[in-house]
Protein backbone atom coordinates (compact mmCIF):
# COMPACT_ATOMS: atom_id res chain seq x y z
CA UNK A 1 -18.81 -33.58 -17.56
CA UNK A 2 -15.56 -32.30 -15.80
CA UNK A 3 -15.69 -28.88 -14.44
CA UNK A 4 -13.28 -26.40 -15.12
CA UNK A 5 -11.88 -23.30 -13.61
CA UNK A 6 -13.64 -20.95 -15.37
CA UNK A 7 -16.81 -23.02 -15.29
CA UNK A 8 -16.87 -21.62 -11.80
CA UNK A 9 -14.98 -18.22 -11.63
CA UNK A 10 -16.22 -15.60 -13.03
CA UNK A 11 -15.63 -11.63 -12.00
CA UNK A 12 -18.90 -9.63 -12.32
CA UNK A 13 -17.60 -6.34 -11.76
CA UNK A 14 -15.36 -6.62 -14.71
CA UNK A 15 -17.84 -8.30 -16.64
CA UNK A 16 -20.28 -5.23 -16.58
CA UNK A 17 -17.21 -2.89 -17.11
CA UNK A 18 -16.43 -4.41 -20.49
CA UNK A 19 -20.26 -3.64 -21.18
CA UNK A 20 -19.78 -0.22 -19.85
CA UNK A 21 -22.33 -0.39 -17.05
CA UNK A 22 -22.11 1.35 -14.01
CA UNK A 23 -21.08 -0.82 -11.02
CA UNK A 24 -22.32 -0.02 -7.48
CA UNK A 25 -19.93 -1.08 -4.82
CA UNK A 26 -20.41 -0.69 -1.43
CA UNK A 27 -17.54 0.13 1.42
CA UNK A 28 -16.99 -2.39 4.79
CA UNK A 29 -15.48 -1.24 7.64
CA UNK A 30 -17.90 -2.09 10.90
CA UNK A 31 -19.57 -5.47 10.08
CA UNK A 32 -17.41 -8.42 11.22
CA UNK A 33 -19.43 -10.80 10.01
CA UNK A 34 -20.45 -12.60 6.66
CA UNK A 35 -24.32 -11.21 7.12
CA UNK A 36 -22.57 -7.78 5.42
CA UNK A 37 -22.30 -9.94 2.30
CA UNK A 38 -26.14 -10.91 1.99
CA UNK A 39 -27.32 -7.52 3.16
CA UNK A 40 -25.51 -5.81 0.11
CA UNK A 41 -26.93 -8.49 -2.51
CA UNK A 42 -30.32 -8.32 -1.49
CA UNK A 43 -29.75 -4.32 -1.30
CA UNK A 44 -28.53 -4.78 -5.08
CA UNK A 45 -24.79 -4.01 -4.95
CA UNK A 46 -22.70 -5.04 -7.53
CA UNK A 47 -19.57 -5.57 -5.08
CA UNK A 48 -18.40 -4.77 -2.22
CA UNK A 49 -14.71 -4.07 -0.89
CA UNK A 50 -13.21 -4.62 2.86
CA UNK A 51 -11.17 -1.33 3.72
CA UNK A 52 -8.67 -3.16 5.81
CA UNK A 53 -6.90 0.31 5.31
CA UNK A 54 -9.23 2.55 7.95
CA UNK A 55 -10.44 -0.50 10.09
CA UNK A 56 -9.58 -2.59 12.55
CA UNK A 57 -10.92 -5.75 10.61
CA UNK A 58 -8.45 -8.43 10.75
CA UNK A 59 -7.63 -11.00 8.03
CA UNK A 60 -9.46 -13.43 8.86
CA UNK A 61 -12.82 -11.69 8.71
CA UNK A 62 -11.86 -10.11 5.78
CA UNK A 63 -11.37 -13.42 4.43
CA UNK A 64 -14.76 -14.28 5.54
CA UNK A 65 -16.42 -11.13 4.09
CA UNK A 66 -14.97 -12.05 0.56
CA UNK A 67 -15.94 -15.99 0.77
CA UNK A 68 -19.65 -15.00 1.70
CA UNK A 69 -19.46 -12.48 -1.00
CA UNK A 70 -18.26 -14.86 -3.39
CA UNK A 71 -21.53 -16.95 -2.58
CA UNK A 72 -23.73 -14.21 -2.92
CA UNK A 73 -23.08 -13.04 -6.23
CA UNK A 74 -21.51 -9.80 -5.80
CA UNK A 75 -17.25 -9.58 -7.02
CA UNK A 76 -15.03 -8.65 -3.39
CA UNK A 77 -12.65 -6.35 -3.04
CA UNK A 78 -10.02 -5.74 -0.52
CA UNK A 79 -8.44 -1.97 0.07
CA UNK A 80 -5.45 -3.51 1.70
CA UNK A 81 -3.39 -1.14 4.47
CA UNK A 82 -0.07 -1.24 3.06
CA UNK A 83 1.51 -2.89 -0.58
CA UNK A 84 3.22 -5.88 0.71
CA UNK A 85 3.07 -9.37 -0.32
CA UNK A 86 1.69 -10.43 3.24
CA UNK A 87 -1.10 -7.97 2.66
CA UNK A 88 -1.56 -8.55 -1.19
CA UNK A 89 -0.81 -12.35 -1.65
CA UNK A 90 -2.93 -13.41 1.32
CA UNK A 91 -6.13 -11.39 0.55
CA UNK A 92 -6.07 -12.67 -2.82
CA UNK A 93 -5.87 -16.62 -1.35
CA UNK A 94 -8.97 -15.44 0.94
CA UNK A 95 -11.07 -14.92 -2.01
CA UNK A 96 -10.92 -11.04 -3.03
CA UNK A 97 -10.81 -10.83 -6.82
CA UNK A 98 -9.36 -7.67 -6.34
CA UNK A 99 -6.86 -5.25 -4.55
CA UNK A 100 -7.79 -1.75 -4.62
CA UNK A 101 -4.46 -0.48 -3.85
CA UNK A 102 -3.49 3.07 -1.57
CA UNK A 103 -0.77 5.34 -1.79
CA UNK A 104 0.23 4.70 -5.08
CA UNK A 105 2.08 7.66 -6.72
CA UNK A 106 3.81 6.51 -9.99
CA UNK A 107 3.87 3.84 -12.39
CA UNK A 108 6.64 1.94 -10.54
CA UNK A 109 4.39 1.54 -7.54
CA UNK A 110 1.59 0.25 -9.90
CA UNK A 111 4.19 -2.61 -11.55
CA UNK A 112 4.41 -3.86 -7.99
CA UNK A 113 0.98 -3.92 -6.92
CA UNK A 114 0.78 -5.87 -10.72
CA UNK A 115 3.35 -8.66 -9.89
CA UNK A 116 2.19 -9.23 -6.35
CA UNK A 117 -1.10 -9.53 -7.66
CA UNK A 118 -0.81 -11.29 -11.04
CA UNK A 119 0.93 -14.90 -11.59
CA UNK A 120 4.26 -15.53 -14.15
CA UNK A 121 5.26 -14.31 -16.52
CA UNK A 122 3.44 -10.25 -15.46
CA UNK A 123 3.87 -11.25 -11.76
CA UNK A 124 5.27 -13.04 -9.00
CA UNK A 125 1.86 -14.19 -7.02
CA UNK A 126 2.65 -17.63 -5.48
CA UNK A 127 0.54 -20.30 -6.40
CA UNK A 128 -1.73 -21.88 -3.33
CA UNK A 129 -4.09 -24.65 -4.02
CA UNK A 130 -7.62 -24.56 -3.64
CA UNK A 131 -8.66 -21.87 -3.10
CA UNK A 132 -11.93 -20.28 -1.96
CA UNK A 133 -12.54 -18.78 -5.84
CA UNK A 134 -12.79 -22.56 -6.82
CA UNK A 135 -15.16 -23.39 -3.84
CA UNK A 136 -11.73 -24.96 -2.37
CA UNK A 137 -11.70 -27.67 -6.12
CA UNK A 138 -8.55 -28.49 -6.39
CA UNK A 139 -6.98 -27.84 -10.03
CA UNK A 140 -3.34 -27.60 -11.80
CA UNK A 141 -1.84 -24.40 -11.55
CA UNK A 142 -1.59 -24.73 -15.48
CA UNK A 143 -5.50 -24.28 -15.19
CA UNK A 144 -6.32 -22.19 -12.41
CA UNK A 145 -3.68 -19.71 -12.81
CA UNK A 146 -4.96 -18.09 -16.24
CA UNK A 147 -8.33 -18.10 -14.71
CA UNK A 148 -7.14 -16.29 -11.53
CA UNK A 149 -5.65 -14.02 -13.27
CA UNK A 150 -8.12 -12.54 -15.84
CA UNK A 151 -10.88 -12.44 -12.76
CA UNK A 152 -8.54 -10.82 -10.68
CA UNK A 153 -8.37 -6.92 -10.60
CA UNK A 154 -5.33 -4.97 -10.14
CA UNK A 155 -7.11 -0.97 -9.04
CA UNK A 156 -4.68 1.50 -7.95
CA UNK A 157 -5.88 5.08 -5.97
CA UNK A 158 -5.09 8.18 -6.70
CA UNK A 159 -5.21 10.16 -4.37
CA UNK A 160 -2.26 12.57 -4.37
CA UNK A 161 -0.87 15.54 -6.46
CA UNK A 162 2.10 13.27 -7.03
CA UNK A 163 -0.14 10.04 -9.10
CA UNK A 164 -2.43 12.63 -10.66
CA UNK A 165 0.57 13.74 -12.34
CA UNK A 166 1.24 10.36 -13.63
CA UNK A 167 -2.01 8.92 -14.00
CA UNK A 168 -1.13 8.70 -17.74
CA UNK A 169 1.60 6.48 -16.62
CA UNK A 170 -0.23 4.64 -14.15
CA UNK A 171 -3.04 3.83 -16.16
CA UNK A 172 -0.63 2.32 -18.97
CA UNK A 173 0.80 0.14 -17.24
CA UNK A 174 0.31 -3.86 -18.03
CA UNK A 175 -2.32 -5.41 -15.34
CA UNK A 176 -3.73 -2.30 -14.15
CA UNK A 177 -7.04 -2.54 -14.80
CA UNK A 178 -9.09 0.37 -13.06
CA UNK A 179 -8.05 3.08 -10.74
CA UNK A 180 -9.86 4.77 -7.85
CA UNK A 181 -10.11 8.41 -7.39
CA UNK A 182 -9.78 8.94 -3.47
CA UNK A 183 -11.56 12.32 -3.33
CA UNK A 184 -10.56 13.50 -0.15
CA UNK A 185 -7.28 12.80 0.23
CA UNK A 186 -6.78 14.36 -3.34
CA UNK A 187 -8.94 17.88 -2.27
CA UNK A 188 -6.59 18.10 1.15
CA UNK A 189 -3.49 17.57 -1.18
CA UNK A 190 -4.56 20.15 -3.26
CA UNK A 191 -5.33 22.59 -0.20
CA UNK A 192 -9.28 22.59 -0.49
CA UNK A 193 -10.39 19.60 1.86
CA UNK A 194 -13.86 18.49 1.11
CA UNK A 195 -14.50 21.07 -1.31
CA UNK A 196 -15.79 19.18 -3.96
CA UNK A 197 -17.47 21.74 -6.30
CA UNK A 198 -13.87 23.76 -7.04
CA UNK A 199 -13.19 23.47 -10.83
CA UNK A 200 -9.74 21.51 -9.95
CA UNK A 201 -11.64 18.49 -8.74
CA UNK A 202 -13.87 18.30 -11.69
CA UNK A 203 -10.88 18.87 -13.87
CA UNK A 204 -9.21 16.03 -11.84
CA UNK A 205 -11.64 13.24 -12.70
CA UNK A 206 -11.80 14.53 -16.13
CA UNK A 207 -8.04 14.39 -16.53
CA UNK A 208 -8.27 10.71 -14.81
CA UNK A 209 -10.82 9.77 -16.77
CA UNK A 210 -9.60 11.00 -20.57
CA UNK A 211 -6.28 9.24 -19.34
CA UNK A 212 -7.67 5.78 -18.54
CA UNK A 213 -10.37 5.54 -21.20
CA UNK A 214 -7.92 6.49 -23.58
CA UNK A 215 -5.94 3.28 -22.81
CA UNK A 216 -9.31 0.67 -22.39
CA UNK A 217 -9.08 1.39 -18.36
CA UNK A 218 -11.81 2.08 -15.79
CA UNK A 219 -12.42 4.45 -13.41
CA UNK A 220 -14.11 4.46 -10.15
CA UNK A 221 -15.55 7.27 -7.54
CA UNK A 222 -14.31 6.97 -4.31
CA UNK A 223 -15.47 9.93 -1.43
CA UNK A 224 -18.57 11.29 -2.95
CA UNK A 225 -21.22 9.45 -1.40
CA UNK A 226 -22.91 12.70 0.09
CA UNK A 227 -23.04 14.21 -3.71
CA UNK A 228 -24.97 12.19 -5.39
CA UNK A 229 -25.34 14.74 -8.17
CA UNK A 230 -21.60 15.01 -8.68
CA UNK A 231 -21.52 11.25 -8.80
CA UNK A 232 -24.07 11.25 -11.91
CA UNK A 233 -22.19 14.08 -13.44
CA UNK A 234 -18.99 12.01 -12.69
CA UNK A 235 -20.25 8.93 -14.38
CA UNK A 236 -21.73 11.70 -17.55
CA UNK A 237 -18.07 12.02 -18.06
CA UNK A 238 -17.25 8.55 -18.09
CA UNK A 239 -16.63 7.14 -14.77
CA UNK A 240 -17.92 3.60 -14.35
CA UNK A 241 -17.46 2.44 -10.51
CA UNK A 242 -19.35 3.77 -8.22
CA UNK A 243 -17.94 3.40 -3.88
CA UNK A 244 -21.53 4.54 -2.53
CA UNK A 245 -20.46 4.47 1.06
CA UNK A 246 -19.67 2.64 4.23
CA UNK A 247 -21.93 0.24 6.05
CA UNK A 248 -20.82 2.58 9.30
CA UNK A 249 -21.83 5.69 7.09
CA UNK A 250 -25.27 3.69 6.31
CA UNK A 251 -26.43 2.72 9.87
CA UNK A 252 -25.38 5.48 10.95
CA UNK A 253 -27.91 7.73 8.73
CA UNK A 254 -30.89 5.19 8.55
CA UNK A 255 -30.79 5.45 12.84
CA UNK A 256 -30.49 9.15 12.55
CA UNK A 257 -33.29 9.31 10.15
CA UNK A 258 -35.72 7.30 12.82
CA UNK A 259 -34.37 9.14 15.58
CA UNK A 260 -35.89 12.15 13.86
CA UNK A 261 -39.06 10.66 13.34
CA UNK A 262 -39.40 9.93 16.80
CA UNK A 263 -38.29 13.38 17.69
CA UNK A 264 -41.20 15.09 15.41
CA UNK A 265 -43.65 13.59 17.56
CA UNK A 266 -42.92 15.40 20.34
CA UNK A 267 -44.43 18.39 19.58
């Protein structure tokens, strides 16, 4: 029996989306190795995404991150630090299945995220051969492409006064598929940094969310991983993706939480 592309390809996260289940992603931005992978399977993540945005993580572990990923189970995503093709094309030929893309303000920034990220006719994403998404198979462009593209996610942020303005825009435009609501950028644009129980954010994410579901998009929650109870009233409103944190953010509370068991003993 030949194999074919989409006998091995397959994009979880936007499988579960068309079933409208929530999706649990998890953040990378410490771990340079492919362990961070395994360690958010077992844990039962959905996804993950590399924030090459606010890290120092290079390339070529993010690459790494996304292949081990790929292995594991769970769909990879890259936030990628600026929207270039360098950035854009070469994530996507390291395995992500995804681009979550940052300062995006209007629906002309979203078209080029789209045709750096999608092949001919909606894009202009150069074809490489293989590719990690194949487990490195080789197959004809005329194949792989399609299948590239439909497991590949195009996810712009908004984050700013200026693209909540025009999420209706945004969210209409061809290839877009999801976009992320970067909390705290969007509450320090608005004047109110971190103040996530002021009406405007919940109007925000409702506005967001009435816009995208009105055009068969997705939404995700970015920046509300100490509010767990605004997350669930989030999702109540329709929000499916779900950023739970960072693995810094994670170690980082699990060794304060032993340090203060420690601590109690002391009398």
């Amino acid at each position: 029996m030949t194999v074919q592309p989409a006998d091995i390809l397959r994009n979880r996260v936007r499988e579960m989306l068309a079933r409208d289940e929530v999706v649990a992603s998890m953040t990378v931005r410490l771990v340079r190795g492919i362990e961070i992978a395994q360690i958010a399977a077992s844990a039962g993540f959905d996804s993950l995404y590399v924030d090459m945005e606010h890290s120092p993580l290079t390339l070529d572990m993010t690459g790494q991150v996304c292949m081990a990923a790929l292995a594991a189970g769970i769909t990879p995503f890259v936030r990628v630090p600026a929207l270039t093709p360098d950035y854009v094309g070469r994530v996507l030929d390291a395995g992500s299945l995804g681009i979550i893309a940052p300062h995006v303000r209007s629906a002309a920034d979203a078209k080029a995220v789209v045709a750096m990220a999608r092949f001919a006719p909606l894009g202009t994403r150069s074809a490489a051969a293989p590719l990690p998404q194949f487990g490195f198979r080789s197959f004809p462009a005329s194949l792989a492409n399609p299948v590239l593209d439909a497991a590949t996610m195009v996810i712009p942020m908004v984050e700013t006064l200026e693209a909540l303005d025009r999420v209706e825009e945004i969210v209409a435009v061809e290839g877009v598929d999801m976009v992320l609501v970067g909390t705290n950028d969007l509450t320090a644009e608005m004047g109110i940094p971190g103040r996530y129980d002021d009406p405007r954010v919940r109007d925000a994410y409702r506005r967001i969310i009435d816009a995208a579901r009105g055009r068969g998009k997705h939404v995700g929650i970015g920046g509300l991983a100490s509010r767990p109870d605004m997350v669930a009233e989030i999702v109540g409103m329709g929000a499916r993706y779900v950023s739970t944190g960072t693995d810094l953010g994670f170690l980082a509370a699990a060794c304060a939480a032993k340090a203060r068991e420690v601590m109690a003993l002391r009398g």
